[in-house]
Protein backbone atom coordinates (compact mmCIF):
# COMPACT_ATOMS: atom_id res chain seq x y z
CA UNK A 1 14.33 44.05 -18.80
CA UNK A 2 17.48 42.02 -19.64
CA UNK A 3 17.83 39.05 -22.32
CA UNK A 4 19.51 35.74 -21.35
CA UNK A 5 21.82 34.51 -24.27
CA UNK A 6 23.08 31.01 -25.59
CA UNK A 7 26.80 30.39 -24.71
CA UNK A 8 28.66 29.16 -27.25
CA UNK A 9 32.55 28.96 -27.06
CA UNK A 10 32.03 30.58 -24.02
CA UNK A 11 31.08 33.52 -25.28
CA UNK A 12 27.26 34.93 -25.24
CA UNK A 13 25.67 33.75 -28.52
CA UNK A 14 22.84 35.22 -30.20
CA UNK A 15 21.99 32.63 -32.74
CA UNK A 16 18.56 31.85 -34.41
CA UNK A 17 15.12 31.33 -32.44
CA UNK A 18 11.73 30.60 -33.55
CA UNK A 19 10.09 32.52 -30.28
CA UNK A 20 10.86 33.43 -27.08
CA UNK A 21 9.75 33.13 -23.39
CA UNK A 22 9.09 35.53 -20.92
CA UNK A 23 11.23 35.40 -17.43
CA UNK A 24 9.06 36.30 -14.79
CA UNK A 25 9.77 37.50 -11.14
CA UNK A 26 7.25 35.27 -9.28
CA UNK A 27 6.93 37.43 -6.15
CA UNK A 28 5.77 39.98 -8.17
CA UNK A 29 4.10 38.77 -11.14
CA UNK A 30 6.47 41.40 -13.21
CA UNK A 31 8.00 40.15 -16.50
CA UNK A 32 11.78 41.08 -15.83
CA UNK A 33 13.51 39.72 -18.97
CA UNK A 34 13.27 37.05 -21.81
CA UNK A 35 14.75 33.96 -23.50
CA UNK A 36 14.81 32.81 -27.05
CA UNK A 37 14.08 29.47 -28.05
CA UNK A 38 16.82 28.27 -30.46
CA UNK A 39 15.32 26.73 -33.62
CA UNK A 40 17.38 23.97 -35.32
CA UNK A 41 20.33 26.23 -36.74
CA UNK A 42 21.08 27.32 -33.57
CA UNK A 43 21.08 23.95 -32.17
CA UNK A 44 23.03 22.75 -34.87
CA UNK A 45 25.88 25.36 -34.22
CA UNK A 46 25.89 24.61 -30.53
CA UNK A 47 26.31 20.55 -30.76
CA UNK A 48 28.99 21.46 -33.83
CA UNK A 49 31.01 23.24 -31.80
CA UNK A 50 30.65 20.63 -28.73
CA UNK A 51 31.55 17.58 -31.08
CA UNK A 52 34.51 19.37 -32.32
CA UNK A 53 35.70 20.13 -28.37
CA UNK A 54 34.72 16.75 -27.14
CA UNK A 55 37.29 15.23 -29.59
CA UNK A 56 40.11 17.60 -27.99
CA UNK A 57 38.64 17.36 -24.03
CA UNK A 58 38.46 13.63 -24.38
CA UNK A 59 41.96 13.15 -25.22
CA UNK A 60 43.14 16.23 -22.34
CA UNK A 61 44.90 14.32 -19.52
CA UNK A 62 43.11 13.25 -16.39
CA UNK A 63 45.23 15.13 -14.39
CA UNK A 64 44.21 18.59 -16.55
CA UNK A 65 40.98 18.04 -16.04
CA UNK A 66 41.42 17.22 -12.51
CA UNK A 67 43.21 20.76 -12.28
CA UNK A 68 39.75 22.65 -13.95
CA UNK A 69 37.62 20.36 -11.68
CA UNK A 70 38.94 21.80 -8.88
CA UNK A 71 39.26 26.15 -9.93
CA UNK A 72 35.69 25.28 -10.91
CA UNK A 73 34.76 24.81 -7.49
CA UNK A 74 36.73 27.80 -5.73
CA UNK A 75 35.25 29.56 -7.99
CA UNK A 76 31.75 28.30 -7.83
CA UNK A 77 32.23 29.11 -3.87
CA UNK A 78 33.38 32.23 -4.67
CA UNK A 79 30.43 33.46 -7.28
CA UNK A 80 27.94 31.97 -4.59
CA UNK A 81 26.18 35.16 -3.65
CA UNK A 82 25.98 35.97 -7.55
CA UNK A 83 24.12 32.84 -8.09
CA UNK A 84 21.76 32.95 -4.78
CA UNK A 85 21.00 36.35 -6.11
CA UNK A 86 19.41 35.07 -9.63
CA UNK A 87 17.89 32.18 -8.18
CA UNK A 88 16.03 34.07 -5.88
CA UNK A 89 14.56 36.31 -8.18
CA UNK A 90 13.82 34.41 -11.24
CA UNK A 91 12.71 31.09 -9.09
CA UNK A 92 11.69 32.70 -5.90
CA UNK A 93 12.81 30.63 -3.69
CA UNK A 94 14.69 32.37 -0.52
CA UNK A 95 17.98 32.69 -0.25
CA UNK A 96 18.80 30.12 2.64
CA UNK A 97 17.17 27.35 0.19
CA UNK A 98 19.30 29.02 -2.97
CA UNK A 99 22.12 28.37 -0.59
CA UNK A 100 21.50 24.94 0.32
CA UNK A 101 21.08 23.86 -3.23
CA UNK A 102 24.27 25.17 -4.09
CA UNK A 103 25.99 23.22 -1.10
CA UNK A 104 24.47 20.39 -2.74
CA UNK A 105 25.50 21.03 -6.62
CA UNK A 106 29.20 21.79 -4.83
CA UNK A 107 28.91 18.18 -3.42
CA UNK A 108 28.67 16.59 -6.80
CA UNK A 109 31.43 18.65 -8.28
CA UNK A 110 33.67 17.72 -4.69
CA UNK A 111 33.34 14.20 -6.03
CA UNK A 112 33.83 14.87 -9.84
CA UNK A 113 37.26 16.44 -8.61
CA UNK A 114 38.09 12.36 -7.77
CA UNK A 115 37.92 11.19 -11.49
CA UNK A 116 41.51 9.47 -11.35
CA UNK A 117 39.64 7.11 -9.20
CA UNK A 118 36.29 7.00 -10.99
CA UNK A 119 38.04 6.44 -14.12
CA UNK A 120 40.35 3.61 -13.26
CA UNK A 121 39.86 0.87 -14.92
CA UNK A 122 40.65 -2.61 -14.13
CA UNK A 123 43.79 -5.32 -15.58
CA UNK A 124 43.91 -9.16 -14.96
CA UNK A 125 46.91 -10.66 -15.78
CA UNK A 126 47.39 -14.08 -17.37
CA UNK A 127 44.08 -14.85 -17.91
CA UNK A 128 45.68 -17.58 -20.39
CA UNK A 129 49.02 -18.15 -21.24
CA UNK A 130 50.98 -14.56 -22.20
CA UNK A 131 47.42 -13.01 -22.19
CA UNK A 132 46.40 -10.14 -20.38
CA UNK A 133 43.47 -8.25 -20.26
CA UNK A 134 42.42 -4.60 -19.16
CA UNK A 135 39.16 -2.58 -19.33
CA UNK A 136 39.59 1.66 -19.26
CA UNK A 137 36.15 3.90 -19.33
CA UNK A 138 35.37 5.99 -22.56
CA UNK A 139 33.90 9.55 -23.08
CA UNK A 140 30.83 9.73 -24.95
CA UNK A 141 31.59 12.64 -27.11
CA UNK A 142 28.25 15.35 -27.18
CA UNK A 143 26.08 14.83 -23.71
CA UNK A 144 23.27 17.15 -23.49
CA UNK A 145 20.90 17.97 -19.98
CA UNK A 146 18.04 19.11 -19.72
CA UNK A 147 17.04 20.53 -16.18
CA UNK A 148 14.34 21.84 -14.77
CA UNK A 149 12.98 25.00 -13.16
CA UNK A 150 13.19 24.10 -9.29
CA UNK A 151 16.83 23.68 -9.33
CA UNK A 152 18.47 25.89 -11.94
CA UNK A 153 21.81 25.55 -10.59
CA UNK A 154 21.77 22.06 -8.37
CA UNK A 155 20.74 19.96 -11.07
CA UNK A 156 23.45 21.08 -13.84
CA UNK A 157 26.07 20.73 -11.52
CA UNK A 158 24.79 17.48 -11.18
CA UNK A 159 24.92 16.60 -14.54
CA UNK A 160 27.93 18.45 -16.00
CA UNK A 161 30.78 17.84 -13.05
CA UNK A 162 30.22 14.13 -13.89
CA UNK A 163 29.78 14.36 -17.23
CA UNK A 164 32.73 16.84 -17.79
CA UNK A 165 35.08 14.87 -15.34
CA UNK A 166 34.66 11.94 -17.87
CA UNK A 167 35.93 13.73 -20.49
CA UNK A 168 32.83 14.77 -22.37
CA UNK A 169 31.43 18.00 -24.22
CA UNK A 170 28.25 19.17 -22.06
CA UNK A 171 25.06 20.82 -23.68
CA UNK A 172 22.97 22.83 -21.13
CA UNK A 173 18.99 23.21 -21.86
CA UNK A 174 18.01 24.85 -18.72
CA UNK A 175 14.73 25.94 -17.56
CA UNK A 176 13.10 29.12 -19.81
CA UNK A 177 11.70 29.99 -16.57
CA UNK A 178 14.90 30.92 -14.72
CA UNK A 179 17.42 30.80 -17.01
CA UNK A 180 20.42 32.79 -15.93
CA UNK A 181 22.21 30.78 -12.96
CA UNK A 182 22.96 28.21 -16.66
CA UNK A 183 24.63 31.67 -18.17
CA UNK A 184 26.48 32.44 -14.65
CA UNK A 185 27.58 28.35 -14.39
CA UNK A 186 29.04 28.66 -17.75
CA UNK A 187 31.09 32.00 -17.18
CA UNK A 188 32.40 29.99 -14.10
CA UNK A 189 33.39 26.89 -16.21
CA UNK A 190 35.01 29.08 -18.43
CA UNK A 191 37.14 31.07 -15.99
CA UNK A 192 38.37 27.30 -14.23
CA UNK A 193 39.86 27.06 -17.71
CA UNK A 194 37.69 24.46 -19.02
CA UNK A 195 38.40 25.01 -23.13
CA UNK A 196 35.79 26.35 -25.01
CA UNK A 197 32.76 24.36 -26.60
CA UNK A 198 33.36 21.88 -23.90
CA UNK A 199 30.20 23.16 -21.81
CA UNK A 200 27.62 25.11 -23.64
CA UNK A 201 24.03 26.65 -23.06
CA UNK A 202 21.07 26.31 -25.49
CA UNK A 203 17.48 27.90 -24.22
CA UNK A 204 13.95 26.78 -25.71
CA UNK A 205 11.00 25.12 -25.34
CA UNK A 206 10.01 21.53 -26.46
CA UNK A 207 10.74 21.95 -29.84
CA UNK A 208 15.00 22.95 -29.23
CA UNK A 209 14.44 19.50 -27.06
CA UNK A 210 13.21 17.80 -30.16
CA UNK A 211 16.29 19.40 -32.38
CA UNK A 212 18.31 17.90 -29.54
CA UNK A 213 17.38 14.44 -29.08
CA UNK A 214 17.13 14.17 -33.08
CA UNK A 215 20.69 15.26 -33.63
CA UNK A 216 23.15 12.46 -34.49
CA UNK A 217 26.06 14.03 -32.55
CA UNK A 218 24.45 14.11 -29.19
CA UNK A 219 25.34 10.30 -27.72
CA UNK A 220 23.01 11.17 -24.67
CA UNK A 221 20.97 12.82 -22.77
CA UNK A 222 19.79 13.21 -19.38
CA UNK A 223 16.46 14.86 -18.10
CA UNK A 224 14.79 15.60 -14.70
CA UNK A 225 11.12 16.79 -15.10
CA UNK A 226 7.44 15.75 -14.68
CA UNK A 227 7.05 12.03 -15.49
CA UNK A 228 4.81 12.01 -18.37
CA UNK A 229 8.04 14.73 -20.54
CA UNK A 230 10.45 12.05 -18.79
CA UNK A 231 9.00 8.94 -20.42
CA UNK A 232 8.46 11.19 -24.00
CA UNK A 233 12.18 12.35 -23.52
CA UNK A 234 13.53 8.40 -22.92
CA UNK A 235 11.38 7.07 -25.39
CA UNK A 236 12.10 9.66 -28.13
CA UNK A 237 15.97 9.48 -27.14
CA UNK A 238 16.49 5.86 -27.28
CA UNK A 239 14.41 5.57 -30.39
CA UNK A 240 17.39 8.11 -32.09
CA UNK A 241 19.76 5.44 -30.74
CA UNK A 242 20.88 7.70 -27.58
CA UNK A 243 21.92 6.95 -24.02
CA UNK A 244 18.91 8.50 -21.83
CA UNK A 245 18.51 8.53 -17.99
CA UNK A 246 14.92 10.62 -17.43
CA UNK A 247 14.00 11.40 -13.66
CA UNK A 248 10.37 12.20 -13.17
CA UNK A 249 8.00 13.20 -11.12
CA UNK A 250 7.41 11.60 -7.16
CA UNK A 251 4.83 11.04 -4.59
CA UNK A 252 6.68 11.09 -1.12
CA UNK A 253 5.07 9.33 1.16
CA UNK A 254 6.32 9.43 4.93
CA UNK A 255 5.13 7.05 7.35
CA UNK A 256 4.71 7.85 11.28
CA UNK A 257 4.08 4.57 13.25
CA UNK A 258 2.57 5.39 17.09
CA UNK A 259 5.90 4.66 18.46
CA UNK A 260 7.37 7.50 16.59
CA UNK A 261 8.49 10.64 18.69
CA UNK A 262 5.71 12.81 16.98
CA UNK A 263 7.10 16.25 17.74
CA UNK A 264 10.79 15.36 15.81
CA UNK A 265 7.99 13.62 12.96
CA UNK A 266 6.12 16.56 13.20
CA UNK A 267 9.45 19.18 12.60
CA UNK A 268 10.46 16.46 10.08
CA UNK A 269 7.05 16.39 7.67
CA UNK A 270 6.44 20.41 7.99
CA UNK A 271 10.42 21.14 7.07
CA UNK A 272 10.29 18.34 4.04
CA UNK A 273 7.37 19.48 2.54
CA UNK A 274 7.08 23.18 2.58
CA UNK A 275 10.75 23.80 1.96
CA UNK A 276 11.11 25.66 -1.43
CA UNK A 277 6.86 25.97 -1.27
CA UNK A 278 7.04 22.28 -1.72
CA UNK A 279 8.55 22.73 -5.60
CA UNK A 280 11.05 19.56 -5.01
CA UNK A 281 10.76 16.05 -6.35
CA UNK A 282 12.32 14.97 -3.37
CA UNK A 283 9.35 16.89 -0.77
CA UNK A 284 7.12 15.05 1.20
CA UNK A 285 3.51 15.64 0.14
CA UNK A 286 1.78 12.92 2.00
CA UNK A 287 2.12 11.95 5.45
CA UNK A 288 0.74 8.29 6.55
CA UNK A 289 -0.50 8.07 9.91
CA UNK A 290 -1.02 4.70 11.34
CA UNK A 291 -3.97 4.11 13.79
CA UNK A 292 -3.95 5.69 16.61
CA UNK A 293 -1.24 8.31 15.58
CA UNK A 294 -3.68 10.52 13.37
CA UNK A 295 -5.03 13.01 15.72
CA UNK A 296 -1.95 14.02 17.66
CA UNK A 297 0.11 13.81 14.59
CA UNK A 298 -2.35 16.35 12.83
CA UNK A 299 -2.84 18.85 16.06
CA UNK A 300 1.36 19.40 16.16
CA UNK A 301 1.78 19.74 11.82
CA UNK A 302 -0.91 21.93 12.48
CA UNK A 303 0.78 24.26 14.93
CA UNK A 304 3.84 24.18 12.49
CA UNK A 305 2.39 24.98 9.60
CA UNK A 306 0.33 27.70 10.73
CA UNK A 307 3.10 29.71 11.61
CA UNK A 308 5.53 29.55 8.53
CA UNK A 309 5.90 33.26 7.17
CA UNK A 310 4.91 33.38 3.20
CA UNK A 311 6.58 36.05 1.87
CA UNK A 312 9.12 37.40 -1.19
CA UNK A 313 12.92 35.95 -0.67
CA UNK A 314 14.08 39.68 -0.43
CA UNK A 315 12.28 40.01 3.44
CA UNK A 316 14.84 38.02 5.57
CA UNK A 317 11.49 37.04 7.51
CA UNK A 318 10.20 34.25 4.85
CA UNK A 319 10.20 31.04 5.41
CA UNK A 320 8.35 30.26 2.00
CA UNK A 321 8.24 31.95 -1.04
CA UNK A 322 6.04 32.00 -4.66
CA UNK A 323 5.35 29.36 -6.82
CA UNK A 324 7.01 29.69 -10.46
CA UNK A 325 4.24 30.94 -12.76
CA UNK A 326 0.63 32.06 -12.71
CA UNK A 327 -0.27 29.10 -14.22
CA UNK A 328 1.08 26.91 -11.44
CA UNK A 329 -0.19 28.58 -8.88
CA UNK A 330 -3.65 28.08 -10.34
CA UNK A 331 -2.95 24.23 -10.63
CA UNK A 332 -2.32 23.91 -7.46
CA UNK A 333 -5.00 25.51 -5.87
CA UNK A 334 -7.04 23.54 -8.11
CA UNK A 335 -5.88 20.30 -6.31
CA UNK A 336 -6.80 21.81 -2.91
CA UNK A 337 -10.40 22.76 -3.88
CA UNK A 338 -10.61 19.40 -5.21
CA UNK A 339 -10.07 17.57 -2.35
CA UNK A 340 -11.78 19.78 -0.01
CA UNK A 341 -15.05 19.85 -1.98
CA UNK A 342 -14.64 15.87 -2.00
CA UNK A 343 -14.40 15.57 1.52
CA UNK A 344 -11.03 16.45 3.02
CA UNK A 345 -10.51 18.59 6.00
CA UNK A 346 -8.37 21.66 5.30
CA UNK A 347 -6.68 22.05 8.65
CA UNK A 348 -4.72 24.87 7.66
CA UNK A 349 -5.71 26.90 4.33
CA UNK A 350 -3.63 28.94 2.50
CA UNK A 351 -5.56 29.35 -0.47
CA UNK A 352 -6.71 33.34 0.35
CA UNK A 353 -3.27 34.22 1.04
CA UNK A 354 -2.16 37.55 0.30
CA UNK A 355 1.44 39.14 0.69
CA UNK A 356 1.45 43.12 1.17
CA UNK A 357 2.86 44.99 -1.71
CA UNK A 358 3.02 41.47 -3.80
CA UNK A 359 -0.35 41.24 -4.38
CA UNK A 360 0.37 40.31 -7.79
CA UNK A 361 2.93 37.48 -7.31
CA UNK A 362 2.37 33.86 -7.29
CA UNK A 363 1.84 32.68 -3.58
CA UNK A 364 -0.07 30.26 -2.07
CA UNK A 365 0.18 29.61 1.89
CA UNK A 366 0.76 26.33 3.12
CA UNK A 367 -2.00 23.80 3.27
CA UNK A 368 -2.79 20.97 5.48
CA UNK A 369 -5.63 18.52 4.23
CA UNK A 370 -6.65 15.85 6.89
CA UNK A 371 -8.67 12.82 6.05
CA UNK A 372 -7.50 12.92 2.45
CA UNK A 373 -8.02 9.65 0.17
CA UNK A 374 -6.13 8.21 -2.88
CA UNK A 375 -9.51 8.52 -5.24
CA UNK A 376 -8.58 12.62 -4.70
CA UNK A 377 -6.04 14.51 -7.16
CA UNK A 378 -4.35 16.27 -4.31
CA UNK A 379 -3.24 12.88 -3.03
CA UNK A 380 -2.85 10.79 -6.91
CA UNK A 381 -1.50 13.83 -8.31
CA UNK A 382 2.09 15.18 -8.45
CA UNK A 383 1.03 18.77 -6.91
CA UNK A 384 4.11 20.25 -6.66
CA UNK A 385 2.91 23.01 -4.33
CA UNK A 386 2.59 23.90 -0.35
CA UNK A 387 -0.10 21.23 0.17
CA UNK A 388 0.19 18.44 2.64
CA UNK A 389 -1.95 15.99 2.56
CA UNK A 390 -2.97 13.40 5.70
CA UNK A 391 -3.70 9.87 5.08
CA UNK A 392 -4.79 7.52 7.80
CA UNK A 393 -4.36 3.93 7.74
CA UNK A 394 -5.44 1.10 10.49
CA UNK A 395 -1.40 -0.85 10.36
CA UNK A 396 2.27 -0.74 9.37
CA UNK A 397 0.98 -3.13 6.48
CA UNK A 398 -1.87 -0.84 4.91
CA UNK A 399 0.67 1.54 5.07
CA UNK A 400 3.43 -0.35 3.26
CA UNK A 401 0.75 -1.34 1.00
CA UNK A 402 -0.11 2.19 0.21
CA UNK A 403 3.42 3.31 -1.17
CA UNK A 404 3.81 0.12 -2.88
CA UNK A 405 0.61 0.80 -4.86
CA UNK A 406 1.29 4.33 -6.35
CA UNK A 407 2.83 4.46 -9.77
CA UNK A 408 5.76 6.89 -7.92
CA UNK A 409 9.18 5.19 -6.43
CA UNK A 410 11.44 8.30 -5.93
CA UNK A 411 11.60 8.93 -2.30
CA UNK A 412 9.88 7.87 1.18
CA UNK A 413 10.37 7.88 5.45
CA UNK A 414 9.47 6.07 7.92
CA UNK A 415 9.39 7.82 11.74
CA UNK A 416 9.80 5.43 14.61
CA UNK A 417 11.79 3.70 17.10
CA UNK A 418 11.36 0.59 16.40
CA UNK A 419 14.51 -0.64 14.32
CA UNK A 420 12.63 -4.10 13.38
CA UNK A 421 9.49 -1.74 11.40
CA UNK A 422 12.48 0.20 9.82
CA UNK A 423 14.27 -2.64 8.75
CA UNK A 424 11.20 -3.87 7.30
CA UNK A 425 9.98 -1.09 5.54
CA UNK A 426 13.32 -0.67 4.29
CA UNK A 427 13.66 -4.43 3.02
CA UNK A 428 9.80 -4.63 1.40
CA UNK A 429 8.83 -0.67 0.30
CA UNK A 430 9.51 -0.31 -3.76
CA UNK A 431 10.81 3.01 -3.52
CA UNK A 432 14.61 3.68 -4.71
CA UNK A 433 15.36 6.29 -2.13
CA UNK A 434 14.36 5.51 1.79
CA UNK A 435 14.74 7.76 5.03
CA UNK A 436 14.42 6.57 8.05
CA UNK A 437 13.91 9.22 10.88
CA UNK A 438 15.14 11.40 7.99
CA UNK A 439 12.27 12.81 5.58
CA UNK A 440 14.44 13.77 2.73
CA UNK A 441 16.89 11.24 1.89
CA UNK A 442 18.79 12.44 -1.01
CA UNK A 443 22.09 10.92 -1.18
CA UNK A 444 25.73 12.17 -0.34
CA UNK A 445 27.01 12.48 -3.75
CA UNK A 446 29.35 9.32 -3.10
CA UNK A 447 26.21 7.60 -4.05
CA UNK A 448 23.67 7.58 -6.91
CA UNK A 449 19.99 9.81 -6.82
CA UNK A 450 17.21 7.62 -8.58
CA UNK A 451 13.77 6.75 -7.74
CA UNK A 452 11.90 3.45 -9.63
CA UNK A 453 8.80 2.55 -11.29
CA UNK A 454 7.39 6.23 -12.73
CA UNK A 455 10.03 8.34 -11.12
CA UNK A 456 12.94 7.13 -13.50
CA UNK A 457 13.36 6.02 -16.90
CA UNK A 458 16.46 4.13 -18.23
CA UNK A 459 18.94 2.21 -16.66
CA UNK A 460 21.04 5.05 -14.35
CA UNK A 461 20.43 7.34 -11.58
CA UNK A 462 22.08 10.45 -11.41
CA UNK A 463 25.56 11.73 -10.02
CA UNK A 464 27.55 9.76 -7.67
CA UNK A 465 29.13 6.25 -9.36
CA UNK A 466 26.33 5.70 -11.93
CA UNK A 467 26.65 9.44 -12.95
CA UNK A 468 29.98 8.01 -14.09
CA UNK A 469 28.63 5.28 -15.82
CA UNK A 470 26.24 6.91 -17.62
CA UNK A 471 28.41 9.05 -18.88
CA UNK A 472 31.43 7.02 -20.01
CA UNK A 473 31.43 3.47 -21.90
CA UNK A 474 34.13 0.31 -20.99
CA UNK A 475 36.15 -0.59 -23.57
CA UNK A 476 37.74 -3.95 -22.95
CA UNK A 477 41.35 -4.91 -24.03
CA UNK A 478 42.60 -8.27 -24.76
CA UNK A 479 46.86 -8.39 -25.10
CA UNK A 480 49.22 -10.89 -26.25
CA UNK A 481 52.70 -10.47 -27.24
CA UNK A 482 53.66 -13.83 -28.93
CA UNK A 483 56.30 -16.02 -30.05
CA UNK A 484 56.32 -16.31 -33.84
CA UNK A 485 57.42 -19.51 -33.73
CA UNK A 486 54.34 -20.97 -32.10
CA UNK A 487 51.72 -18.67 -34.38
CA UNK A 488 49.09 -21.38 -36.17
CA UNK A 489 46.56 -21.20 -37.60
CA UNK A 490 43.47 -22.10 -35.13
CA UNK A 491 39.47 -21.42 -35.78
CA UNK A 492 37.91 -22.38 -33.11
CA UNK A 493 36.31 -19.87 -30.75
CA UNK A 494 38.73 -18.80 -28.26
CA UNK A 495 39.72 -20.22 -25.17
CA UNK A 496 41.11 -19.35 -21.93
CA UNK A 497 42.13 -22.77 -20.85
């Protein structure tokens, strides 16, 4: 049993709490540690001491905090295994997937290291006579994220590179589910030389989120979560008078059209939606198969998923590991029953799964539903689980029509050959992320991550050049350097002519 502490001035802080959580190996079932949930004192201390550092990192020179930028990634490459090791056991996902999430956190902070660039600002001169103007991008003092379980190391780095690049104080509120890869991040941050109070970590539950978005030194805040906490967080944020970009939930829908070579589709929908047992707002869950595709699409995901291992991340044979929580795991069987009792075919059914000598953790194998329509949960719902579900449709249009109708926009694919479908699926689907022959199309971090409709609320996506923007305001400056002898007096609005 261990306890996972706040960070505050980069030092492991004890604070106040008004509970605490359990953190639970999922692979076993076994309550390994716990978490306290800061009450308002706490929270109070940790945003003091971030308003007071923001003041002093905002002013530090862009070439300083290019310098900690980039000792925060040799070390982050460095304390890889370290991290891999705690998100493996307190998430449960296996290590090759720990891995890859890293890669992609180390991305973000790759591009954070160019904030010379992503800073500049912009200068016209003589825009009237002796008049110049110039624009320069402003830290927003106190940012605070709030991350979820699936990622506990991706999605900071995500967040804070950006938001620390720009000259900001971060606030971490990490997952009380796996909680330690936050402590580990900070330690790193820390050692780069980032000065202390500049990036802190605050665990709770929803009501340390409350103390946060209510506190009149944060300036914003920026969540990824479920969809109905994501429109609670923005509307509770901006209502305090905070900047808030809220990513929620997703329905990934991925498209095979009969020209499509169905065994790359095939490799493509099994790898994209049992990866990380299918806990990713980015996985495909549903897989649209246009007329006359269905039963040859279905026979090959069939042979595919049938054969992934399910299994703890410490056997080097898994493929796929537990789900997060008891409760979870329940949930998402639920969704599977569901549909099955209303009809669907379960092609593959992991429901009875058991693991030897983990009888007690939190698996579920991978299921395939066939024949599956939107009236069911497993296909309106955001399952979040190893289920993936078959929809067939009669043309490229029902199809199209299909993604355009759920309340989701975060990600979707398209399989085929034919570059005129692609071009038009690309040009009419309302989804803000779009793969074509490529089932998970998250973005290099050169670009932004952000879904619309349901999957994103507010105004920014996440890292890449609206990270920036989200976490910086323009301040625009207008310069003249007159002759006294031609001052007057003059009230009419300014002009430029």
């Amino acid at each position: 049993m261990y306890t996972v502490h706040h960070v505050l001035s980069g030092q492991p802080f004890d604070g106040s709490a008004h509970g605490e959580g359990a953190i639970t190996n999922p692979a076993t079932g076994a309550v390994i540690g716990t978490v306290p949930f800061a009450d308002a004192a706490t929270v109070d201390a940790v945003v003091e001491r971030a308003a007071a550092a923001a003041e002093i990192w905002g002013a530090t020179s862009l070439s300083k905090r290019t310098e900690v930028l980039f000792a925060f990634r040799h070390l982050l490459l460095q304390r890889a295994e370290e991290l891999v090791d705690v998100i493996s056991t307190e998430h449960g996902k296996v290590r090759s997937d720990a891995h890859g999430e890293l890669a992609r956190g180390l991305e973000n902070v790759e591009y954070a290291c160019g904030l010379v660039e992503h800073l500049k600002g912009s200068f016209s001169a003589e825009v009237a006579s002796g008049v110049d103007v110039h624009s320069s991008s402003r830290p927003l003092g106190v940012v605070v994220g709030i991350t979820p379980f699936n990622f506990p190391a991706m999605v900071p780095l995500w967040m804070a590179a950006n938001a620390i690049a720009a000259g900001n104080a971060f606030v971490l509120k990490p997952s009380e589910k796996d909680p330690s890869a936050a402590v580990i991040l900070a330690s790193i941050w820390r050692e780069a030389g980032l000065p202390d109070g500049v990036f802190s970590v605050v665990h709770g539950d929803a009501a340390t989120v409350q103390h946060l978005l209510a506190h009149d030194d944060v300036a914003a805040v920026s969540f990824v979560g479920s969809t109905p906490i994501a429109k609670s967080i923005y509307e509770t944020g901006t209502k305090a008078g905070k900047r808030v970009q809220a990513l929620g939930g997703a329905k990934n829908h991925m498209v095979v059209l009969p020209d499509a070579d169905l065994d790359l589709a095939a490799d493509a929908a099994v790898s994209a939606a049992y990866g990380s047992t299918g806990e990713r707002c980015m996985a495909i869950s549903v897989v649209v198969a246009v007329d006359p595709v269905g039963d040859a699409l279905v026979e090959k995901l069939a042979s595919r998923t049938a054969a992934l291992v399910t299994g703890p991340a410490s056997d080097p044979a898994t493929q796929m590991g537990p789900l997060i929580s008891a409760v979870h795991r329940t949930s998402v069987l639920g969704h599977v029953d569901a549909a099955v009792a209303a009809g669907a075919t379960a092609v593959v059914d992991g429901r009875s799964i058991l693991v030897p000598g983990h009888e007690e953790g939190f698996f579920v194998g991978p299921c395939l539903l066939d024949h599956v329509t939107t009236e069911m949960s497993a296909y309106d719902a955001e399952v979040f689980g190893p289920v993936l579900v078959v929809v067939r449709v009669p043309t490229f249009d029902a199809a199209l029509a299909l993604i355009n109708a759920n309340p989701y926009g975060n990600g979707t694919a398209i399989f085929t050959r034919d570059g005129g479908a692609a071009r038009a699926f690309n040009d009419r689907v309302e989804v803000g992320m779009v793969g074509i022959n490529v089932p998970i199309p998250v973005p290099v971090s050169s670009y932004s991550f952000g879904g619309w409709k349901d999957s994103l609320f507010g105004s920014h996506h996440i890292y890449g050049p609206e990270g920036f923007a989200f976490y910086t305001r323009t301040k625009v400056t207008t310069t003249r350097w007159p002759d006294p002898a031609t001052s007057s007096v003059d009230l009419g609005f300014p002009r430029t002519r």
